[in-house]
N, C-alpha and C. Protein backbone atom coordinates (compact mmCIF):
# COMPACT_ATOMS: atom_id res chain seq x y z
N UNK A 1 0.85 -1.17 0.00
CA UNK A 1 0.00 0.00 0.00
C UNK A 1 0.90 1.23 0.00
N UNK A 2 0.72 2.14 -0.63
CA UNK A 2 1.71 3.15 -1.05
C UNK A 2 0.70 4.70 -0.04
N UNK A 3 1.79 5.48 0.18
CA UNK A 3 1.07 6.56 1.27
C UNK A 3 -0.19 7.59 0.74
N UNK A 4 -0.33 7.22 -0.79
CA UNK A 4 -0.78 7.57 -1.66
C UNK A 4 -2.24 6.94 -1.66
N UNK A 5 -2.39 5.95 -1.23
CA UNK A 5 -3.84 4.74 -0.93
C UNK A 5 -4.80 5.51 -0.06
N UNK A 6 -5.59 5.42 0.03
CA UNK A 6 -6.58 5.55 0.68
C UNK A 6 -7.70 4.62 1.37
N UNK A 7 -7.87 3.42 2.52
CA UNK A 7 -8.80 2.76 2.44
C UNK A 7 -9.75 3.60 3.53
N UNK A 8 -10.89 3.03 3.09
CA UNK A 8 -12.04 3.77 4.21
C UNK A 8 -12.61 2.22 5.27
N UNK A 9 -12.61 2.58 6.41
CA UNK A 9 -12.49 1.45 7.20
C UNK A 9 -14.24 1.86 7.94
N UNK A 10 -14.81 1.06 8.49
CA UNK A 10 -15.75 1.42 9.09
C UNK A 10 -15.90 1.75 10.37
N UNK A 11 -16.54 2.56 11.08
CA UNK A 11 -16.44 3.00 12.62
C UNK A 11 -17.87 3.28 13.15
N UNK A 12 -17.42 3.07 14.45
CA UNK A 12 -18.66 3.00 15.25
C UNK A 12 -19.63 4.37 15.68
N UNK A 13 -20.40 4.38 14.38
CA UNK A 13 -21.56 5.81 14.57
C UNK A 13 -20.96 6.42 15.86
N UNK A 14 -21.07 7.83 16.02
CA UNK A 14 -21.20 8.68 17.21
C UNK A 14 -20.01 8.15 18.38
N UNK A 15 -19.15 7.63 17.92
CA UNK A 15 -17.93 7.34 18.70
C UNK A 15 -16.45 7.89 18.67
N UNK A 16 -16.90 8.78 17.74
CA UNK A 16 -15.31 9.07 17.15
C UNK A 16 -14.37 9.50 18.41
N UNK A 17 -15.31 10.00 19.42
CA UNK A 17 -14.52 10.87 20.41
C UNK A 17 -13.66 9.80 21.34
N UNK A 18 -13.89 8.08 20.93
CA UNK A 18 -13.33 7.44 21.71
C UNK A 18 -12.19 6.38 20.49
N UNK A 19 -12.40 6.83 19.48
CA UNK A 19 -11.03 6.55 18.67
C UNK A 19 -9.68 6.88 19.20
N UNK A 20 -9.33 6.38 19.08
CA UNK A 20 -7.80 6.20 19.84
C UNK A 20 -6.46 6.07 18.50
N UNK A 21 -6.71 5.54 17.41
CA UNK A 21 -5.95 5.39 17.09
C UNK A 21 -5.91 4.37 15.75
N UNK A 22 -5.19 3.28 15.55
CA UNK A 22 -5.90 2.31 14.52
C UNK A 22 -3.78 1.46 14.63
N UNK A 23 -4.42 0.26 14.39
CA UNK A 23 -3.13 -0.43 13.93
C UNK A 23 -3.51 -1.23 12.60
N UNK A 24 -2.09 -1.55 12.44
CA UNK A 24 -2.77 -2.28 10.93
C UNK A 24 -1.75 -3.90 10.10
N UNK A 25 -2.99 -4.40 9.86
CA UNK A 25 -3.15 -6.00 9.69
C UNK A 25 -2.34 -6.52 8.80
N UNK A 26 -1.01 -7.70 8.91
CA UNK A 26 -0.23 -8.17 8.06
C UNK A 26 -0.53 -7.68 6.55
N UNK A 27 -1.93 -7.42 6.03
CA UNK A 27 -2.10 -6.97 4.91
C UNK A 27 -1.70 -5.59 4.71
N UNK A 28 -1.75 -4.70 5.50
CA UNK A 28 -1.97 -3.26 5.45
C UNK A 28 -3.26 -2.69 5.88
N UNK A 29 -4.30 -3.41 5.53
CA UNK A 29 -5.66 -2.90 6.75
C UNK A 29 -5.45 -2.34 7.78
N UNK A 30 -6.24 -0.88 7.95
CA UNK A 30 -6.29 -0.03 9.50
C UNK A 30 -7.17 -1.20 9.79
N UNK A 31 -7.17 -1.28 11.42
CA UNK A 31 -8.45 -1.71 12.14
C UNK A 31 -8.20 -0.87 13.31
N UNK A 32 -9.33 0.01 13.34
CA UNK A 32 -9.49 1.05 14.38
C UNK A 32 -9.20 0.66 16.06
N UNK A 33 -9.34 1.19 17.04
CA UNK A 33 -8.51 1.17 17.79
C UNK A 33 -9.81 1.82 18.91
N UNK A 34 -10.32 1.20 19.76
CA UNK A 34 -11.16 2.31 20.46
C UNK A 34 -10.88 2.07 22.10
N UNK A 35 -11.34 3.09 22.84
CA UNK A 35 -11.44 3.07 24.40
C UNK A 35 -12.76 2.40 24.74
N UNK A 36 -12.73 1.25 25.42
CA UNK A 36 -13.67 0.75 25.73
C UNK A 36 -14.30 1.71 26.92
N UNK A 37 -13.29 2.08 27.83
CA UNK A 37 -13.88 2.75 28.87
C UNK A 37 -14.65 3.73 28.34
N UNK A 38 -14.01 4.51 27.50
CA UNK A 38 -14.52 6.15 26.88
C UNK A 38 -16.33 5.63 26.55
N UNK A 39 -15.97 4.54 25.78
CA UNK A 39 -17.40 3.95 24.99
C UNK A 39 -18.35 4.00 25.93
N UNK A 40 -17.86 2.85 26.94
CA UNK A 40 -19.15 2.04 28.21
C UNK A 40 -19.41 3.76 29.02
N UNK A 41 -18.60 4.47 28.75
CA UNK A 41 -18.88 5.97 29.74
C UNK A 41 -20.12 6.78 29.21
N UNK A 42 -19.74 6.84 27.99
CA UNK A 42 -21.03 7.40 27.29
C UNK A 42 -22.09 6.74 27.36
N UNK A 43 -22.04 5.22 27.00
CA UNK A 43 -23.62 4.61 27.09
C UNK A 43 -24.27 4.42 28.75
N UNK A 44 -23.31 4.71 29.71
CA UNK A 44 -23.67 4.71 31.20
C UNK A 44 -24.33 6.08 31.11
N UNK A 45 -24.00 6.99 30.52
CA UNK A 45 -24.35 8.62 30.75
C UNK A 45 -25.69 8.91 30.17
N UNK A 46 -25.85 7.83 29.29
CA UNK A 46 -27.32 8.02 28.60
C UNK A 46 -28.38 7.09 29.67
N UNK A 47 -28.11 7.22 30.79
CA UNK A 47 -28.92 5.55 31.30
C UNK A 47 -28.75 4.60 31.53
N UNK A 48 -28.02 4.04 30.76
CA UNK A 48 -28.21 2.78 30.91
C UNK A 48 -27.30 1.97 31.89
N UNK A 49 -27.76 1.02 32.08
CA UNK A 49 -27.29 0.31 33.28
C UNK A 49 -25.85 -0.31 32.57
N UNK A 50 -25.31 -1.09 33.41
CA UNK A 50 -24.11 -1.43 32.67
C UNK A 50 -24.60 -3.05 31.43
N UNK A 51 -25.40 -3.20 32.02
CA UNK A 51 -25.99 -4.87 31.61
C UNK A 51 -26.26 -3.64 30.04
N UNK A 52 -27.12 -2.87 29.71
CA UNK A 52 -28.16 -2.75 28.77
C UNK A 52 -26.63 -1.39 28.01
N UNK A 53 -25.46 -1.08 28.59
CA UNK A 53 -24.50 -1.18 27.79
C UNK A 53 -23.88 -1.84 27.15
N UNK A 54 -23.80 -2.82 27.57
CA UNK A 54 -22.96 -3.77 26.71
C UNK A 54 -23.42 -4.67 25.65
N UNK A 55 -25.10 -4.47 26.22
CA UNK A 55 -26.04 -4.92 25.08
C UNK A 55 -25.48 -4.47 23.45
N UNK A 56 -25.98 -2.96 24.06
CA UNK A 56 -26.29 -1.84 22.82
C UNK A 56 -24.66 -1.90 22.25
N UNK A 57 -23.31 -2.16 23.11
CA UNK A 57 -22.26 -1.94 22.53
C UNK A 57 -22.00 -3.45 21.10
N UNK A 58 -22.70 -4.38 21.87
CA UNK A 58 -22.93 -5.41 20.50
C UNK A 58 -23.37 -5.51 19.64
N UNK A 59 -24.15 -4.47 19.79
CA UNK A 59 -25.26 -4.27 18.65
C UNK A 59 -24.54 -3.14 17.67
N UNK A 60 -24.01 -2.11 18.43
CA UNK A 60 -23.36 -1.55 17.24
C UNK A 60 -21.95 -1.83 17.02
N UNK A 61 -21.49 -2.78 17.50
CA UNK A 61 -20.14 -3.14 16.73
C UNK A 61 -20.24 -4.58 15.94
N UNK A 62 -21.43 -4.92 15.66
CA UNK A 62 -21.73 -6.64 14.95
C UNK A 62 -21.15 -6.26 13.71
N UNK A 63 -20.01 -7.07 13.66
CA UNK A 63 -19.60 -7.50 12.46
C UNK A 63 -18.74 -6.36 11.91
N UNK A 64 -18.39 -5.52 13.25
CA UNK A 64 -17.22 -4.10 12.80
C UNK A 64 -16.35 -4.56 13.51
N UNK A 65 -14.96 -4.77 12.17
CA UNK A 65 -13.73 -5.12 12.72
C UNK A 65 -13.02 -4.47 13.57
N UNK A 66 -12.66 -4.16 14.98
CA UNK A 66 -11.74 -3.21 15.81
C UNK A 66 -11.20 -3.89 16.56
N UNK A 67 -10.97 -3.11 17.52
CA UNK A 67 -10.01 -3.59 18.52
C UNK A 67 -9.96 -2.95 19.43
N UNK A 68 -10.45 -3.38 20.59
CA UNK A 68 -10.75 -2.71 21.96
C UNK A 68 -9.42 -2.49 23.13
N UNK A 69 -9.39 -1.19 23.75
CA UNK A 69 -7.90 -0.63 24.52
C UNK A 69 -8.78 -0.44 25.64
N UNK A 70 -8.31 -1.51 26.62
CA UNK A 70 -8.85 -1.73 27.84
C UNK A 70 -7.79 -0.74 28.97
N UNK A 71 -8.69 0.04 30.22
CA UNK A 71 -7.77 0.30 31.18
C UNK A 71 -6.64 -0.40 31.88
N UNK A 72 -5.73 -0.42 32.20
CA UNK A 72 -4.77 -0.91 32.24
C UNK A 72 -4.29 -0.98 34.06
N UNK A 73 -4.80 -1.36 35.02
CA UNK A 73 -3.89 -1.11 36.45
C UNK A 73 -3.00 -1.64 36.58
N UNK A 74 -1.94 -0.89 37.21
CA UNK A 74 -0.86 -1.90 37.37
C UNK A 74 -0.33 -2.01 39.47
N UNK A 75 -0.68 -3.00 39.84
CA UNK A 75 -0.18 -2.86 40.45
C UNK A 75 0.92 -2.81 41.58
């Protein structure tokens, strides 16, 4: 893939603010990169319980290739 390429990758409606970044696949494919926390924060802020987040977070990532950046403690 030359810097010149352009692919358009798909992303998760109304999430951009928890894009993080993107790595990319022995082929050259981005696969986006998101904050799970950032995500589950927003769908907690609308209501929902944590159960009926993680619902709705399956529902809009079915069958969208990413890759989730979990908090990290160290202790």
């Amino acid at each position: 893939m030359s810097d010149s390429d352009h692919v358009e990758i798909p992303l998760i409606e109304g999430f951009n603010h928890a894009l993080l970044g993107c790595i990319y696949e022995d082929d050259g494919t981005p696969l986006p990169c998101y904050s799970s926390e950032v995500v589950m924060t927003a769908l907690r802020g609308k209501g929902m319980t944590e159960d009926e987040a993680m619902s709705e977070l399956l529902k809009l990532t079915e069958g969208v290739p990413l890759l989730w950046i979990h908090p990290l403690e160290i202790a």
